[in-house]
Protein backbone atom coordinates (compact mmCIF):
# COMPACT_ATOMS: atom_id res chain seq x y z
CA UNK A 1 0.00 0.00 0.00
CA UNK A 2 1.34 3.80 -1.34
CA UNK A 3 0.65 6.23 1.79
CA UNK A 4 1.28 9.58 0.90
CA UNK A 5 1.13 12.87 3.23
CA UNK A 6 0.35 16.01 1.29
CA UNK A 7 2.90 17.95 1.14
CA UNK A 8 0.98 21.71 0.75
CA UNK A 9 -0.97 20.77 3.94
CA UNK A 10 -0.22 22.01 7.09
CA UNK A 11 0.29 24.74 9.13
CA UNK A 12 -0.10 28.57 7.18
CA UNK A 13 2.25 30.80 8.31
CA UNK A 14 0.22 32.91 10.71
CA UNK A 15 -0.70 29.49 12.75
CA UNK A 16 3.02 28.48 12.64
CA UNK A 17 4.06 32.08 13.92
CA UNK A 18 1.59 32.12 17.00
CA UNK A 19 2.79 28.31 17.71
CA UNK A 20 6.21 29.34 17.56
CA UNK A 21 5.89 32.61 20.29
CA UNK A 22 3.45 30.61 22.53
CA UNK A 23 6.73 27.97 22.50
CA UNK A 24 9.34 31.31 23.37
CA UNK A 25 7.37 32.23 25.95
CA UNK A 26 6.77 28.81 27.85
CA UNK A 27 10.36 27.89 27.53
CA UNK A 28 10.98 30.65 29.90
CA UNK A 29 8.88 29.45 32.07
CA UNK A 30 6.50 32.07 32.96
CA UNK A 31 2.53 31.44 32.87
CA UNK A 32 1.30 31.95 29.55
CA UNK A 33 -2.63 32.76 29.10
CA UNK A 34 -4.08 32.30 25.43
CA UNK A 35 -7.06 33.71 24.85
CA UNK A 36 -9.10 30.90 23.07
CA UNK A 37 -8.00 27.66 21.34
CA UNK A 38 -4.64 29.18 19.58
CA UNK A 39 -5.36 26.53 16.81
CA UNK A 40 -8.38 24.64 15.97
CA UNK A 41 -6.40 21.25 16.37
CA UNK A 42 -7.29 19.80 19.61
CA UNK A 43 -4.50 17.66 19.60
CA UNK A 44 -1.77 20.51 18.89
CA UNK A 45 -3.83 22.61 22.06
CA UNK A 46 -3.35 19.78 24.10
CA UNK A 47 0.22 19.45 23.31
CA UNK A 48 0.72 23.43 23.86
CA UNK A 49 -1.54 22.44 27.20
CA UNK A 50 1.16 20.02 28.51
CA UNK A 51 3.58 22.68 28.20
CA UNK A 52 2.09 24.89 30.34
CA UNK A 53 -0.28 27.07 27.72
CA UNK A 54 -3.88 28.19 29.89
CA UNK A 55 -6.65 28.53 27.49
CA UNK A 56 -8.74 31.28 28.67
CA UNK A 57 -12.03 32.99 27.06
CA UNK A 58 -13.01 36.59 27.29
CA UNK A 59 -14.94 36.16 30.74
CA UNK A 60 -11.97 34.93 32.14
CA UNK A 61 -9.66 37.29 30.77
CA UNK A 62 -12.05 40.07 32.15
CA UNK A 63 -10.53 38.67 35.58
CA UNK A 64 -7.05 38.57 34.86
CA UNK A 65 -4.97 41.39 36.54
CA UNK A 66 -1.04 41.41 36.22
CA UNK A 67 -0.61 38.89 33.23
CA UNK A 68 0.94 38.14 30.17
CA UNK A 69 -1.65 37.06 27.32
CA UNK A 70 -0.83 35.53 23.95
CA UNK A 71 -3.84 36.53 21.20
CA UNK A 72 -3.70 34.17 18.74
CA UNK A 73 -3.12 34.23 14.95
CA UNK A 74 -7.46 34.85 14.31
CA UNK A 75 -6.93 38.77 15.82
CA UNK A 76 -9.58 40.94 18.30
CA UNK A 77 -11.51 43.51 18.13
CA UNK A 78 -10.45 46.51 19.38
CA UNK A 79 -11.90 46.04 22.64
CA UNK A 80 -9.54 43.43 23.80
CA UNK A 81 -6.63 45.51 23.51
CA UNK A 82 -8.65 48.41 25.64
CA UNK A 83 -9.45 45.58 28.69
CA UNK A 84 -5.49 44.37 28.45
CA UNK A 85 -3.97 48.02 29.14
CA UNK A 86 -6.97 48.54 31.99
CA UNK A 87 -6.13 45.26 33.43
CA UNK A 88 -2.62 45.31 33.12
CA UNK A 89 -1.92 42.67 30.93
CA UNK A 90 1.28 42.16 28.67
CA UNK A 91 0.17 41.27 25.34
CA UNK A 92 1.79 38.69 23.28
CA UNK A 93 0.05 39.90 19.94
CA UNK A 94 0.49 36.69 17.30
CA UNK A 95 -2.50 38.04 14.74
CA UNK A 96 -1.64 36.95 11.30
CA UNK A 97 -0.30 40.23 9.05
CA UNK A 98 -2.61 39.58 7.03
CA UNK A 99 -5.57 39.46 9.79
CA UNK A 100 -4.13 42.68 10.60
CA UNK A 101 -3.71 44.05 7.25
CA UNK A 102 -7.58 43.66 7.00
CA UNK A 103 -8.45 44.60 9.75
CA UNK A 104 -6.88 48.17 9.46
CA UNK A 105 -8.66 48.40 5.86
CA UNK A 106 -12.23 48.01 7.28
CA UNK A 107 -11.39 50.29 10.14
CA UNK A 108 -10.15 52.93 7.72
CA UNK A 109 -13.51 52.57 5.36
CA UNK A 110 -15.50 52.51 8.55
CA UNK A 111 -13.75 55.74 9.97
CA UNK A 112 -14.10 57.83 6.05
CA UNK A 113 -18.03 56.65 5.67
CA UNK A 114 -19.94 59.44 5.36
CA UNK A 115 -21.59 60.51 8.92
CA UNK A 116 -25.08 59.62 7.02
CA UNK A 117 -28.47 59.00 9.27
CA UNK A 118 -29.27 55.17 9.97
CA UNK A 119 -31.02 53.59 6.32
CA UNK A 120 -28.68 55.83 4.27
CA UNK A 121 -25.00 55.36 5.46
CA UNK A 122 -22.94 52.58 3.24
CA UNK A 123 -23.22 48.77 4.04
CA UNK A 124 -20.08 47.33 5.11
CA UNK A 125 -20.11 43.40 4.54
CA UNK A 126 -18.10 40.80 5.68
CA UNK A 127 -18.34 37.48 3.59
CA UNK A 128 -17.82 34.85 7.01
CA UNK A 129 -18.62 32.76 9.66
CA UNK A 130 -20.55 34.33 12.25
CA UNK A 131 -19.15 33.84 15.23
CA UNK A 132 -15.78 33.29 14.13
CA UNK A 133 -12.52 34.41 16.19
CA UNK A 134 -11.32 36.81 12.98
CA UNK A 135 -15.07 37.53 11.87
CA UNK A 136 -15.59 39.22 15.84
CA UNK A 137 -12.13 40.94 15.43
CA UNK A 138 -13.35 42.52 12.26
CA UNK A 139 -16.61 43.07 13.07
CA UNK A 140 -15.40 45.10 15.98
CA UNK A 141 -13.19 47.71 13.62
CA UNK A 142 -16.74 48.86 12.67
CA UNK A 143 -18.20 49.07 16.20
CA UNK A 144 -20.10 46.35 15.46
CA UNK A 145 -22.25 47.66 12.51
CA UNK A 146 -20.78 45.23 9.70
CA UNK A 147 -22.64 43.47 7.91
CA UNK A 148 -22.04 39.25 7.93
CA UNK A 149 -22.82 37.08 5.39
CA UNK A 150 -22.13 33.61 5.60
CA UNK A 151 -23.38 32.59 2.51
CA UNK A 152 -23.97 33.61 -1.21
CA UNK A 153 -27.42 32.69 -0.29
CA UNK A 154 -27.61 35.21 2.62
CA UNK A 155 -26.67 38.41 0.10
CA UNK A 156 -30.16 39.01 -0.86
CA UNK A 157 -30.55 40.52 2.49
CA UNK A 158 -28.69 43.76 1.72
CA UNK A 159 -29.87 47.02 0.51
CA UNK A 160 -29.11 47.75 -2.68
CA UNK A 161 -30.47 51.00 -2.78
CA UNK A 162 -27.34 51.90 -0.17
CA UNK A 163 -23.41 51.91 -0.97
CA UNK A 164 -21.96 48.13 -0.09
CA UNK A 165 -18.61 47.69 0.39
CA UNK A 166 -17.71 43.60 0.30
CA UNK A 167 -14.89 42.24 2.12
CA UNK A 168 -14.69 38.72 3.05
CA UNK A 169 -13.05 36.68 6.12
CA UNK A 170 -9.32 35.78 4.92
CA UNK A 171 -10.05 31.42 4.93
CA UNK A 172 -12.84 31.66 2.80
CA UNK A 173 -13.63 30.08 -0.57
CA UNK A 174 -12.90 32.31 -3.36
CA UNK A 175 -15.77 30.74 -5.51
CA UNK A 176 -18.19 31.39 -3.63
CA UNK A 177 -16.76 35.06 -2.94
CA UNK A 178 -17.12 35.80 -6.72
CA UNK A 179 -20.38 34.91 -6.91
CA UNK A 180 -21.46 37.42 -4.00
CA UNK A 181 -19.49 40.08 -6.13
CA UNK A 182 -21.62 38.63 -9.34
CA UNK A 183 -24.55 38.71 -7.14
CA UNK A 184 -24.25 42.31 -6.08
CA UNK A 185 -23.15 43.60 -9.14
CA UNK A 186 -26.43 42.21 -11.03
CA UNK A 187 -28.43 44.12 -8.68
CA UNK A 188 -27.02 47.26 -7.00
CA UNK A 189 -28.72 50.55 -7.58
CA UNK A 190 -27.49 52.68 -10.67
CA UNK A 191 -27.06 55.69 -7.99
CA UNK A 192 -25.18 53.28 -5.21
CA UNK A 193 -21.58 52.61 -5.27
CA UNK A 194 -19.96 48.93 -5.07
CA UNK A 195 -16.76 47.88 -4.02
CA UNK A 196 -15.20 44.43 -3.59
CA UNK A 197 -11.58 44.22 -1.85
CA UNK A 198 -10.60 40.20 -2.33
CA UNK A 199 -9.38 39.97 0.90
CA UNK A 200 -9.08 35.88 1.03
CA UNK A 201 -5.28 34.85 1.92
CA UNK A 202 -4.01 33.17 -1.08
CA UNK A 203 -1.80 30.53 0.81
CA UNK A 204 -5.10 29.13 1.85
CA UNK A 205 -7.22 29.88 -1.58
CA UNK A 206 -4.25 28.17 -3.43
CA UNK A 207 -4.50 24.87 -1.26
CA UNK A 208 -8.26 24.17 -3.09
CA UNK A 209 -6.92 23.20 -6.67
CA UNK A 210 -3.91 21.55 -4.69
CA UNK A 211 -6.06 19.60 -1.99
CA UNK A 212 -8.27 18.15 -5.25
CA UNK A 213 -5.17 17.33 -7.29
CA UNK A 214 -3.89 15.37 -4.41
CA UNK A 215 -7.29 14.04 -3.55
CA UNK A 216 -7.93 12.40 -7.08
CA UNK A 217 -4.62 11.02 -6.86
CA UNK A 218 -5.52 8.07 -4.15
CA UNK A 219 -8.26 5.38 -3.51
CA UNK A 220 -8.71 6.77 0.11
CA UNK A 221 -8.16 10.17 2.18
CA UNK A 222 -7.84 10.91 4.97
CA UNK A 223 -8.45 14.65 5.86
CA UNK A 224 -7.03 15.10 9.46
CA UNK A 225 -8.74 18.68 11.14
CA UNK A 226 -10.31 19.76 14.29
CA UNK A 227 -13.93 19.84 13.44
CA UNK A 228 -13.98 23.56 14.70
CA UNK A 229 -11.54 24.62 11.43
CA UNK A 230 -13.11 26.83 9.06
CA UNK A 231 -10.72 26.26 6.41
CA UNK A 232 -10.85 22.98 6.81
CA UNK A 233 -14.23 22.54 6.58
CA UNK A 234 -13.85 24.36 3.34
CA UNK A 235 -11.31 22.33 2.35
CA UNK A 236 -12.51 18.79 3.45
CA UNK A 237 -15.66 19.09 1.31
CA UNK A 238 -13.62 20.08 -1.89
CA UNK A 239 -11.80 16.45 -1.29
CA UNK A 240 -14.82 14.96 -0.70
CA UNK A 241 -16.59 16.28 -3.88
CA UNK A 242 -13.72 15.06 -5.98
CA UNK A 243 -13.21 11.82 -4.30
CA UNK A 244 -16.20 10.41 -1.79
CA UNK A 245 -14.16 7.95 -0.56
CA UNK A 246 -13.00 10.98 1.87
CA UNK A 247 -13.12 10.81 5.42
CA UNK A 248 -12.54 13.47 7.90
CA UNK A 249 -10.70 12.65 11.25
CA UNK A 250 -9.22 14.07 14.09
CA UNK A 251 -6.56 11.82 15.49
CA UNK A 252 -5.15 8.10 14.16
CA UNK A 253 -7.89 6.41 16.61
CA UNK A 254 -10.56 6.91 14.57
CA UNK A 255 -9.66 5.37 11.66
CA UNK A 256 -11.63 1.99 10.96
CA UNK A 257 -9.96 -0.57 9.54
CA UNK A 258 -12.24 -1.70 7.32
CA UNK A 259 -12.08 1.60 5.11
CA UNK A 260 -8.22 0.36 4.24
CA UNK A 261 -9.68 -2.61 2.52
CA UNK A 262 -9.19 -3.13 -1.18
CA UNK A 263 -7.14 -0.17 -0.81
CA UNK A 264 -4.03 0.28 -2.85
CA UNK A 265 -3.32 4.09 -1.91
CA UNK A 266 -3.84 6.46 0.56
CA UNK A 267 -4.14 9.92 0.78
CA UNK A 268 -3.20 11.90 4.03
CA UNK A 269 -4.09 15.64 3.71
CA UNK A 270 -5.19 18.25 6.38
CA UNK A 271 -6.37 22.35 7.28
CA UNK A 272 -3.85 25.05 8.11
CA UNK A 273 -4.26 23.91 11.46
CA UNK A 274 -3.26 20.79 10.95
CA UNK A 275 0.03 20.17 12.66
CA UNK A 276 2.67 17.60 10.35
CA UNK A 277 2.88 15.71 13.16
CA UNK A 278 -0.34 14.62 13.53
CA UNK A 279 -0.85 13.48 9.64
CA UNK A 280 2.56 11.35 10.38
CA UNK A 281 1.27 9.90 13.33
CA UNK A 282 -1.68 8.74 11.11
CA UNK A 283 0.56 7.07 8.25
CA UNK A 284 1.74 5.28 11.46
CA UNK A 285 -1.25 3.89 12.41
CA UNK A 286 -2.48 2.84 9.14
CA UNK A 287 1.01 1.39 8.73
CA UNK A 288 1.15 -1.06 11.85
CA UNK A 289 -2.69 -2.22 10.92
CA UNK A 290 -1.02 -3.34 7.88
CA UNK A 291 1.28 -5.69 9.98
């Protein structure tokens, strides 16, 4: 049997980053907070968790006086930052530059809208998950007044009467980001203005013709991801719709031996928040049920 890890999966560069400070800082041996899962890999938190890394949410940071606080590679809002300097807390800022690039571009169309009464004043949009880590940090360069869409389906809910300016979450699929800006473009008001800023991080966008090269390449894959990934999500479903003999997993123990029968070649792919590790530990595993 061929098993073959994909090569382009992996940790992006902004995940590797945060991993990499949250590493500096426990090797020194000081108490490390990070404010929410600094990856969407359980496995990789846990790791980070045996090294001393505290997960904390907002309530608890809310309580945290005197402490040093890594923000991980998704970004905050504003507000964050304003609680850190009132509570005294050292941040250990490891937002993605190109989080932060994006962030700074909706603040600065936020802060030159025109001062227009409510109905009138342009629509900014944000093409995401709600919810999200960087969709709240976004969302919260606009005082909360963006406009989220997680969906092309959900764009018929915008005024087109009013000025829209489109910017989507960085992990999202391009596709489907056209055909908002199709969408939008078929049906905004001659005397409304529409702009679209493609704002989707290209070291992620490029992995979806990759992921379905690879994917078409093998009898079975194996998409390893935390089921709380965005991108992986994203990217799990392209594999599947170019090869159904996909399965998505978390760790090595769930895969079932019977999927490995008949099989001649494996696939092994994964999210940006997949760590290396854990797709080698599951070549491993398929390797000793082999023996």
């Amino acid at each position: 049997m061929i098993i073959e890890i994909d090569n382009g999966s992996g940790f992006c560069f902004g995940v590797t980053t945060a991993i990499k400070k949250a590493e500096e800082e426990l090797a020194q041996g000081e108490t490390l907070y990070c404010l929410g899962d600094i990856v969407h890999n359980g496995m990789e938190c846990e790791r980070l968790r045996e090294m001393g890394l505290i997960t904390i949410n907002h309530d608890q940071m809310r309580e945290l006086h005197n402490a040093k606080v890594l923000l991980r590679a998704h970004g905050e809002p504003p507000e964050t930052y304003e609680l850190a300097r009132k509570n005294n807390i050292e941040i250990i800022d490891a937002t993605c530059p190109v989080v932060l690039k994006l962030q700074k571009r909706i603040k600065e169309q936020y802060e030159t809208s025109p001062n227009l009464p409510e109905g009138e004043e342009a629509q900014i949009v944000i093409f995401g998950k709600k919810g999200h880590a960087e969709v709240l940090g976004l969302v919260g360069q606009t005082h909360s007044s963006a406009i989220v869409i997680e969906s092309s389906d959900e764009v018929t809910k915008l005024d087109f009467t009013r000025d829209i300016y489109l910017y989507s979450q960085t992990t999202k699929s391009l596709d489907e980001f056209r055909r908002i800006i199709d969408y939008i473009q078929t049906h905004i008001s001659p005397n409304a203005t529409f702009k679209s800023f493609d704002t989707i991080c290209r070291s992620v966008a490029n992995r979806m013709p990759n992921i379905s090269q690879f994917a078409t390449k093998h009898d079975l894959v194996l998409f390893v991801c935390g089921r709380k990934s965005s991108n992986g999500k994203v990217l799990y479903n392209e594999c599947l719709r170019v090869n159904p003999n996909t399965h998505l997993i978390e760790d090595p123990q769930e895969i079932e031996p019977e999927w490995l029968k008949g099989i001649e070649s494996v696939g092994i792919c994964g999210a940006t928040s997949t760590p290396r590790w854990l797709m080698e530990q599951c070549r491993d595993a398929i390797q000793n049920m082999q023996q």
